[in-house]
PDB file of N, CA and C in Angstrom:
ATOM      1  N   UNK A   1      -1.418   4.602 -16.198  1.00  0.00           N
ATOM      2  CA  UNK A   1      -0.963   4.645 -14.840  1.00  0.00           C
ATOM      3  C   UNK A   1      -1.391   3.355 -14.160  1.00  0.00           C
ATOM      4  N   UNK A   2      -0.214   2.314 -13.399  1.00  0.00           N
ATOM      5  CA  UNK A   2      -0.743   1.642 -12.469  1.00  0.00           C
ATOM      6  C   UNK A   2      -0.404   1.814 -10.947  1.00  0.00           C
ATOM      7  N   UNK A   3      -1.632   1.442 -10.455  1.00  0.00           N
ATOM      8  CA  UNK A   3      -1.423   1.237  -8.746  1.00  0.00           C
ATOM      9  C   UNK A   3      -0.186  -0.099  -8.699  1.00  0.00           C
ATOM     10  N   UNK A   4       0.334   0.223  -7.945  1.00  0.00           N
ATOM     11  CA  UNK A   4       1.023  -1.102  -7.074  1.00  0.00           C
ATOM     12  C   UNK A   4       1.422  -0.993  -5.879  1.00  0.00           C
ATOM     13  N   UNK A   5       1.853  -1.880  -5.410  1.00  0.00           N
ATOM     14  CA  UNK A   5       1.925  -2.143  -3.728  1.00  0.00           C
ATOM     15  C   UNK A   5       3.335  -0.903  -3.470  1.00  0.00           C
ATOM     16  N   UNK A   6       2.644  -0.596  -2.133  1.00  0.00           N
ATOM     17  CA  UNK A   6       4.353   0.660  -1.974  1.00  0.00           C
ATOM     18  C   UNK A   6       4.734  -0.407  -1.485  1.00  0.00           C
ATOM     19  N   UNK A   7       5.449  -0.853  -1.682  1.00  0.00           N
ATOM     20  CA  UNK A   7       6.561  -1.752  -1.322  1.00  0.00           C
ATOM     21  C   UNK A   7       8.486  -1.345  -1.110  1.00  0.00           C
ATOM     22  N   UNK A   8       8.480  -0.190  -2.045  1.00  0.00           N
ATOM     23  CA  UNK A   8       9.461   0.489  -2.399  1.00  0.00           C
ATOM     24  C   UNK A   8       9.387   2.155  -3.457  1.00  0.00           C
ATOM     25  N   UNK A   9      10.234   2.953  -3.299  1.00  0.00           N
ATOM     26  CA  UNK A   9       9.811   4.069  -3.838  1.00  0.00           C
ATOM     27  C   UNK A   9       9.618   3.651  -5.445  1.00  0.00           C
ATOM     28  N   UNK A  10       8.887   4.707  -6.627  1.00  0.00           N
ATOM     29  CA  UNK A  10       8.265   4.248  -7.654  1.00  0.00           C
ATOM     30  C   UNK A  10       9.532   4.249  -8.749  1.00  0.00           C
ATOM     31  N   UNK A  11      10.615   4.820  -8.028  1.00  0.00           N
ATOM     32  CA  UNK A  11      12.276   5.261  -8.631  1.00  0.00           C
ATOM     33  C   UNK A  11      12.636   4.133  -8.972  1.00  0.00           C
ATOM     34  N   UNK A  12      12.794   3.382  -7.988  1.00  0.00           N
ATOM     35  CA  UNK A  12      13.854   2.105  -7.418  1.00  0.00           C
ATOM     36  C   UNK A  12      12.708   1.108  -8.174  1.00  0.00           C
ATOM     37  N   UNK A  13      11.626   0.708  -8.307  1.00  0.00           N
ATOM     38  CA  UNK A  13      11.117  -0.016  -8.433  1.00  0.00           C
ATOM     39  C   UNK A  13      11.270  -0.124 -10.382  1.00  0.00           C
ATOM     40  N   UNK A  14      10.988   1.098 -10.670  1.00  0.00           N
ATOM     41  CA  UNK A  14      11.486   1.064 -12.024  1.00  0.00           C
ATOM     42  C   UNK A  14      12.633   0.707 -12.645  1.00  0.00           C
ATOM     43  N   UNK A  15      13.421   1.102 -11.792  1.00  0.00           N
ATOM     44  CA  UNK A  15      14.789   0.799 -12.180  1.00  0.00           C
ATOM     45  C   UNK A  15      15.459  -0.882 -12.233  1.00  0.00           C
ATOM     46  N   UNK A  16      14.859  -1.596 -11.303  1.00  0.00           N
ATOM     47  CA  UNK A  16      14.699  -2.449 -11.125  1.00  0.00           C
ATOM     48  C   UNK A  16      13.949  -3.608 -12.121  1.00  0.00           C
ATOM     49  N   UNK A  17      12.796  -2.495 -13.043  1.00  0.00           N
ATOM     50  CA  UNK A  17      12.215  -3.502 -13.864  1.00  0.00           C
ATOM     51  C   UNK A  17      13.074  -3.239 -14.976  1.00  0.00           C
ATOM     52  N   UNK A  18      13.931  -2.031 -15.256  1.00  0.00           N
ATOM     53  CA  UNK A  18      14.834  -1.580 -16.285  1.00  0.00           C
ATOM     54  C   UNK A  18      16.336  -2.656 -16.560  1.00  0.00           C
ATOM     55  N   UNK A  19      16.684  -3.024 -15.358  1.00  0.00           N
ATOM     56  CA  UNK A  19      17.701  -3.414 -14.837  1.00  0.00           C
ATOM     57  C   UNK A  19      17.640  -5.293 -14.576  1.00  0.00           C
ATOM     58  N   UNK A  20      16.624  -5.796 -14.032  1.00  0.00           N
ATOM     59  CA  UNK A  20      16.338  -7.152 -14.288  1.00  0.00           C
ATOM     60  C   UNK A  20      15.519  -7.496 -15.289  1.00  0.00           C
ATOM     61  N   UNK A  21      14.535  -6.948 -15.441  1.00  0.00           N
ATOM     62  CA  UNK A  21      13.703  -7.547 -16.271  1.00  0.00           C
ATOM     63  C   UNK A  21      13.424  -6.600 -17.822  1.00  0.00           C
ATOM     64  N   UNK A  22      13.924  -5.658 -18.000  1.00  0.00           N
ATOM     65  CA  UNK A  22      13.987  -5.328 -19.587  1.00  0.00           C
ATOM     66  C   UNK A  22      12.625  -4.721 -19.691  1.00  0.00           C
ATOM     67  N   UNK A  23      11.854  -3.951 -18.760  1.00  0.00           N
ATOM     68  CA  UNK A  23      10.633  -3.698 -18.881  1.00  0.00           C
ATOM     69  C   UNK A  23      11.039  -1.965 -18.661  1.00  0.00           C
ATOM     70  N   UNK A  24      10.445  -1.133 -19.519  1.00  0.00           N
ATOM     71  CA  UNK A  24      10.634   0.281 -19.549  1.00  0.00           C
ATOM     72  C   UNK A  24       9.266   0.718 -18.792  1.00  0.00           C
ATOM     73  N   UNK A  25       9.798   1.480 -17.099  1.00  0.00           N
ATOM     74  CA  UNK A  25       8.381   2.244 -16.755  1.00  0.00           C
ATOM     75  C   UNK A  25       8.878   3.773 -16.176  1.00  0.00           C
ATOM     76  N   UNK A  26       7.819   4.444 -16.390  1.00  0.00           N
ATOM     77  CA  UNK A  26       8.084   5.403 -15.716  1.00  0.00           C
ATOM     78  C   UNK A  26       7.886   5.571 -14.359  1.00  0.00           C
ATOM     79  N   UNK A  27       8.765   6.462 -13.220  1.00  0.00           N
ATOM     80  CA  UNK A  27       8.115   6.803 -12.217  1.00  0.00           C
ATOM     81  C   UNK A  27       7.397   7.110 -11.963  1.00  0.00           C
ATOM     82  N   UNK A  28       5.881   7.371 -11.365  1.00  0.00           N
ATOM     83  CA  UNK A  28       4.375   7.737 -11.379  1.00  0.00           C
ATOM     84  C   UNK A  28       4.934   9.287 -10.705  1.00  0.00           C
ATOM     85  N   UNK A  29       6.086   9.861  -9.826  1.00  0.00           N
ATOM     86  CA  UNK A  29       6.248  10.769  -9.400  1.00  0.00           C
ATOM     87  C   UNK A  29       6.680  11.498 -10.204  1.00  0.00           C
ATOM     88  N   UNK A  30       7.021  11.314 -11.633  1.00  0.00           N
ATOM     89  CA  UNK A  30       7.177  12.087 -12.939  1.00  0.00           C
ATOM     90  C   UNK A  30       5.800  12.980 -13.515  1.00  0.00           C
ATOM     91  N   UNK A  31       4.930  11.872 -13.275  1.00  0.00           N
ATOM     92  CA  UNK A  31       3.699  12.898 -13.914  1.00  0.00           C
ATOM     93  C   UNK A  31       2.504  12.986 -12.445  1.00  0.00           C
ATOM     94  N   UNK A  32       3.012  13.351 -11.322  1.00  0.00           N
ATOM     95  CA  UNK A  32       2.273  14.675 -10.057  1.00  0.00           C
ATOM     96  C   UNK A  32       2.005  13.436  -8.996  1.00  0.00           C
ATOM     97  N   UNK A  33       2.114  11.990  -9.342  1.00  0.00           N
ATOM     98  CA  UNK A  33       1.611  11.172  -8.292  1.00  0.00           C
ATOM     99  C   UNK A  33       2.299  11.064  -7.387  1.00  0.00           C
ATOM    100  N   UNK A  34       1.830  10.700  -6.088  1.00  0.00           N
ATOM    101  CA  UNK A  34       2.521  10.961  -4.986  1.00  0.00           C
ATOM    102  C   UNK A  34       3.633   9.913  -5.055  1.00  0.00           C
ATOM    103  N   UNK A  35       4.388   9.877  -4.569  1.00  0.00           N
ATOM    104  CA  UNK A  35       5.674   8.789  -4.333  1.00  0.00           C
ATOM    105  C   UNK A  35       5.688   7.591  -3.638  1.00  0.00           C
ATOM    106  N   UNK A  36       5.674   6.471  -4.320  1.00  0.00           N
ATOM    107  CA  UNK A  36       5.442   5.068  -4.015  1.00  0.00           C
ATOM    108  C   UNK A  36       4.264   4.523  -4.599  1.00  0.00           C
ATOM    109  N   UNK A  37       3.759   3.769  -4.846  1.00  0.00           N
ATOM    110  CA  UNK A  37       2.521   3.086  -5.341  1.00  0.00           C
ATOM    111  C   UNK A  37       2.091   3.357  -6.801  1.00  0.00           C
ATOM    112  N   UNK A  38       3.189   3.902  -7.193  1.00  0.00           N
ATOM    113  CA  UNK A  38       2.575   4.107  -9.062  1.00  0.00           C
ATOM    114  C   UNK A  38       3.029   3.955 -10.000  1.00  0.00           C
ATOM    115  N   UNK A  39       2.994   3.423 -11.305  1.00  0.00           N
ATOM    116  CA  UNK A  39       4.222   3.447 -12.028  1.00  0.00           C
ATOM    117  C   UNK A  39       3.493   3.933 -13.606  1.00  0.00           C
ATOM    118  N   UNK A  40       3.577   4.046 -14.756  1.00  0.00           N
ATOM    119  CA  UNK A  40       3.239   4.728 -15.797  1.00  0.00           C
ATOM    120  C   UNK A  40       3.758   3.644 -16.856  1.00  0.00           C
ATOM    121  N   UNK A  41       2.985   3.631 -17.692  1.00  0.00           N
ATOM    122  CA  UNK A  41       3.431   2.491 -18.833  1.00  0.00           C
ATOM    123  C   UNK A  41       3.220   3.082 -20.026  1.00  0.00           C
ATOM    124  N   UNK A  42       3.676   2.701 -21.189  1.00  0.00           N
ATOM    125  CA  UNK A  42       3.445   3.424 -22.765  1.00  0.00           C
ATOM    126  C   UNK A  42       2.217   2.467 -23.247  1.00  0.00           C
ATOM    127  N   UNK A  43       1.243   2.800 -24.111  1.00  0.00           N
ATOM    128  CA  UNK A  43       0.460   1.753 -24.644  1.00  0.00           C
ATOM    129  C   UNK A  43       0.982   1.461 -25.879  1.00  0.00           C
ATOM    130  N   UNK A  44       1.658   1.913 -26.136  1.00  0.00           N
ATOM    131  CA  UNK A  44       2.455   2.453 -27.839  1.00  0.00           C
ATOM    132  C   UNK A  44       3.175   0.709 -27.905  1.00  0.00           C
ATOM    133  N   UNK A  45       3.581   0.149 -27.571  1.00  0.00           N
ATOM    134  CA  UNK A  45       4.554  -0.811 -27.998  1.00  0.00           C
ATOM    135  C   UNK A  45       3.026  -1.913 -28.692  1.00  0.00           C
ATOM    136  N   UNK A  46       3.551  -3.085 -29.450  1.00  0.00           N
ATOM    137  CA  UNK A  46       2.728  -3.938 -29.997  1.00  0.00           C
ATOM    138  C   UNK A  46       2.011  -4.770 -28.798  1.00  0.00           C
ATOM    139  N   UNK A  47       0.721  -5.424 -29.042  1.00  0.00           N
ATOM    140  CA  UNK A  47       0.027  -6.095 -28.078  1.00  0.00           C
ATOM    141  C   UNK A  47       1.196  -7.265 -27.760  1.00  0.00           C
ATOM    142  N   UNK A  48       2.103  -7.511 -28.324  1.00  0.00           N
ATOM    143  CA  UNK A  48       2.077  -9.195 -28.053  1.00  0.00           C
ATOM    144  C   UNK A  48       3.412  -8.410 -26.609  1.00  0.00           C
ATOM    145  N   UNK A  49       4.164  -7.046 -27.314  1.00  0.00           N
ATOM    146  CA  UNK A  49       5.487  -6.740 -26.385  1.00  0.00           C
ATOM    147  C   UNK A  49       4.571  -6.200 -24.782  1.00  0.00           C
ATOM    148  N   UNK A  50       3.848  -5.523 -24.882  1.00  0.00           N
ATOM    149  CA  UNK A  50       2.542  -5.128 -24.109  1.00  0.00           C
ATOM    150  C   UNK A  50       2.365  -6.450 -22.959  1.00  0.00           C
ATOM    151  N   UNK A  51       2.304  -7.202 -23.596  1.00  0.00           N
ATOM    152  CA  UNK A  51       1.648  -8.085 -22.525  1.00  0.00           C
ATOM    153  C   UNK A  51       2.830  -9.026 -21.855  1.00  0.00           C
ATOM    154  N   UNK A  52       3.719  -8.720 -22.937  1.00  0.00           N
ATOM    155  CA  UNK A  52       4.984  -9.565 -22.110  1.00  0.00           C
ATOM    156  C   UNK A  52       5.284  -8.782 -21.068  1.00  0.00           C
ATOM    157  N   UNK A  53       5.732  -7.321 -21.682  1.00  0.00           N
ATOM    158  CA  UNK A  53       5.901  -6.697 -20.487  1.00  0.00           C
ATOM    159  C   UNK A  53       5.281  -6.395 -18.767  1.00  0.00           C
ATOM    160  N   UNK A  54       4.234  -6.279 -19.034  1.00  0.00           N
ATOM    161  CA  UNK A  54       2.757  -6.519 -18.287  1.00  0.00           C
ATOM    162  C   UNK A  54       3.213  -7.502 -17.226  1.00  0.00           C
ATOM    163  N   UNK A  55       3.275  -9.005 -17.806  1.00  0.00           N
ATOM    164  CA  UNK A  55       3.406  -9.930 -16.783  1.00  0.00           C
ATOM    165  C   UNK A  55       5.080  -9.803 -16.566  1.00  0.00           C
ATOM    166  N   UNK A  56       6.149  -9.327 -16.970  1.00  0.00           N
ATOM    167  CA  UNK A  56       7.002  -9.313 -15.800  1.00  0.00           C
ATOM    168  C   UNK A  56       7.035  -8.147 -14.861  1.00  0.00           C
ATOM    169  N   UNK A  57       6.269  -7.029 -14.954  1.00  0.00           N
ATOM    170  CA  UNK A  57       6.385  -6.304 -14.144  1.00  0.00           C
ATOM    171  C   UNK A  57       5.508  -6.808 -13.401  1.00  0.00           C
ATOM    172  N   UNK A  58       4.186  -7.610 -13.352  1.00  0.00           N
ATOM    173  CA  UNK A  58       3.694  -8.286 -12.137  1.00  0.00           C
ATOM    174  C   UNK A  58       4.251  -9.150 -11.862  1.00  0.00           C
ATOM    175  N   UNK A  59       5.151 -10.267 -12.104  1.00  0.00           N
ATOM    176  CA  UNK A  59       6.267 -11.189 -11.469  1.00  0.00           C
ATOM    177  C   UNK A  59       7.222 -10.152 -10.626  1.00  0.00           C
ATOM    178  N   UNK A  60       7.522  -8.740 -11.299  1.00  0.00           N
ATOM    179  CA  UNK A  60       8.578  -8.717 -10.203  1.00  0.00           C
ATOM    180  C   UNK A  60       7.392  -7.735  -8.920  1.00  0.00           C
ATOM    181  N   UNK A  61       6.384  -7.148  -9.103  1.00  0.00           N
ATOM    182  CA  UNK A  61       5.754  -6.843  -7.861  1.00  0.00           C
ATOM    183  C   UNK A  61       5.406  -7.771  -6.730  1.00  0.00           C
ATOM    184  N   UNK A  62       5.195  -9.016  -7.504  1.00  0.00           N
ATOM    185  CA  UNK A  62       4.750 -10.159  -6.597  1.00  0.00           C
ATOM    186  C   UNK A  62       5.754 -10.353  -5.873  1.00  0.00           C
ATOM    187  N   UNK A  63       7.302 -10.478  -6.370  1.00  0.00           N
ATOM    188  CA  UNK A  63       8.405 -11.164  -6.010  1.00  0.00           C
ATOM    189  C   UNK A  63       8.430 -10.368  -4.748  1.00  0.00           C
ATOM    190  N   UNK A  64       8.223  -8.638  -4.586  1.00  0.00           N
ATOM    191  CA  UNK A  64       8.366  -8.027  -3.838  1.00  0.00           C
ATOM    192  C   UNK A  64       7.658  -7.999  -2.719  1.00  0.00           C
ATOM    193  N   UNK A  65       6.493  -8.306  -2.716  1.00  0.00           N
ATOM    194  CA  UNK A  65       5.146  -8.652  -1.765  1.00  0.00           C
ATOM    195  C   UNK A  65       5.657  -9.726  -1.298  1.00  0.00           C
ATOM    196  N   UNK A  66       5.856 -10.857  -1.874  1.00  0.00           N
ATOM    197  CA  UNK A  66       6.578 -12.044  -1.027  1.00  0.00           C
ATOM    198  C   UNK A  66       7.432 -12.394   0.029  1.00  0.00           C
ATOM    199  N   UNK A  67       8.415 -11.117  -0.765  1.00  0.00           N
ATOM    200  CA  UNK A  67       9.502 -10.795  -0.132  1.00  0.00           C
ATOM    201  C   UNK A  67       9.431 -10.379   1.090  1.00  0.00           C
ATOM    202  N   UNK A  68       8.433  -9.637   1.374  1.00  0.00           N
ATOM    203  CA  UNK A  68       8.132  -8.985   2.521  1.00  0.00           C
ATOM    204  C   UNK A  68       8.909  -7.962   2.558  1.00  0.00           C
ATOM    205  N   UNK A  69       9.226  -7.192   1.331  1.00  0.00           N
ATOM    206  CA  UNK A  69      10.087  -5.739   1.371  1.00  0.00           C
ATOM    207  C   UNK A  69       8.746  -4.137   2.220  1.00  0.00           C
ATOM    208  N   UNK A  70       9.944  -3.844   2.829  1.00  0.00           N
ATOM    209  CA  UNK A  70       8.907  -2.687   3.276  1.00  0.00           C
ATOM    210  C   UNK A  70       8.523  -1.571   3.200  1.00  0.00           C
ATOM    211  N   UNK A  71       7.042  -1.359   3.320  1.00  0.00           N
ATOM    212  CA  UNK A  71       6.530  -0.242   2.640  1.00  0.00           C
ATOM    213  C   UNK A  71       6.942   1.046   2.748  1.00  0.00           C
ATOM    214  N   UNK A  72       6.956   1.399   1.649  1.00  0.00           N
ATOM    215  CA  UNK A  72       7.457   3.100   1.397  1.00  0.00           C
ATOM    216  C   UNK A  72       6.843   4.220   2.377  1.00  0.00           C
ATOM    217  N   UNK A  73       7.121   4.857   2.658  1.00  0.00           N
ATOM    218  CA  UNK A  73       6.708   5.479   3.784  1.00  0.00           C
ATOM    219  C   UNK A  73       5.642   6.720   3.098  1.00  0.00           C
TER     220      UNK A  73
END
């Protein structure tokens, strides 16, 4: 499970890493967390796919913080 910025619901934000960046997450509101700020990752893939993945889902959180998108309510 990671924290991240509510910036946007944990739906949209996934979909988003599904959809630009090729990164598979789950919604954190799939397994009881509240909605916005969470997202769920597999540890299962190899270290090297792991860490790729890793840093684009923090490129695209950052992109979003930058952005000044606004927080999930």
């Amino acid at each position: 499970m990671l924290r991240v910025p509510r910036t946007q619901e944990d739906e949209a934000l996934a979909l988003a890493l599904l959809e630009r960046d090729h990164v598979i997450v789950d919604p954190g509101v799939l397994f009881g967390f509240p909605s916005g700020g969470h997202l769920v990752v597999s540890l299962l893939p190899p270290p090297d796919v792991f860490v790729t993945g890793i840093r684009r889902l923090d490129a695209r959180v950052a992109d979003g913080v930058a952005a000044g998108a606004r927080p999930s309510a």
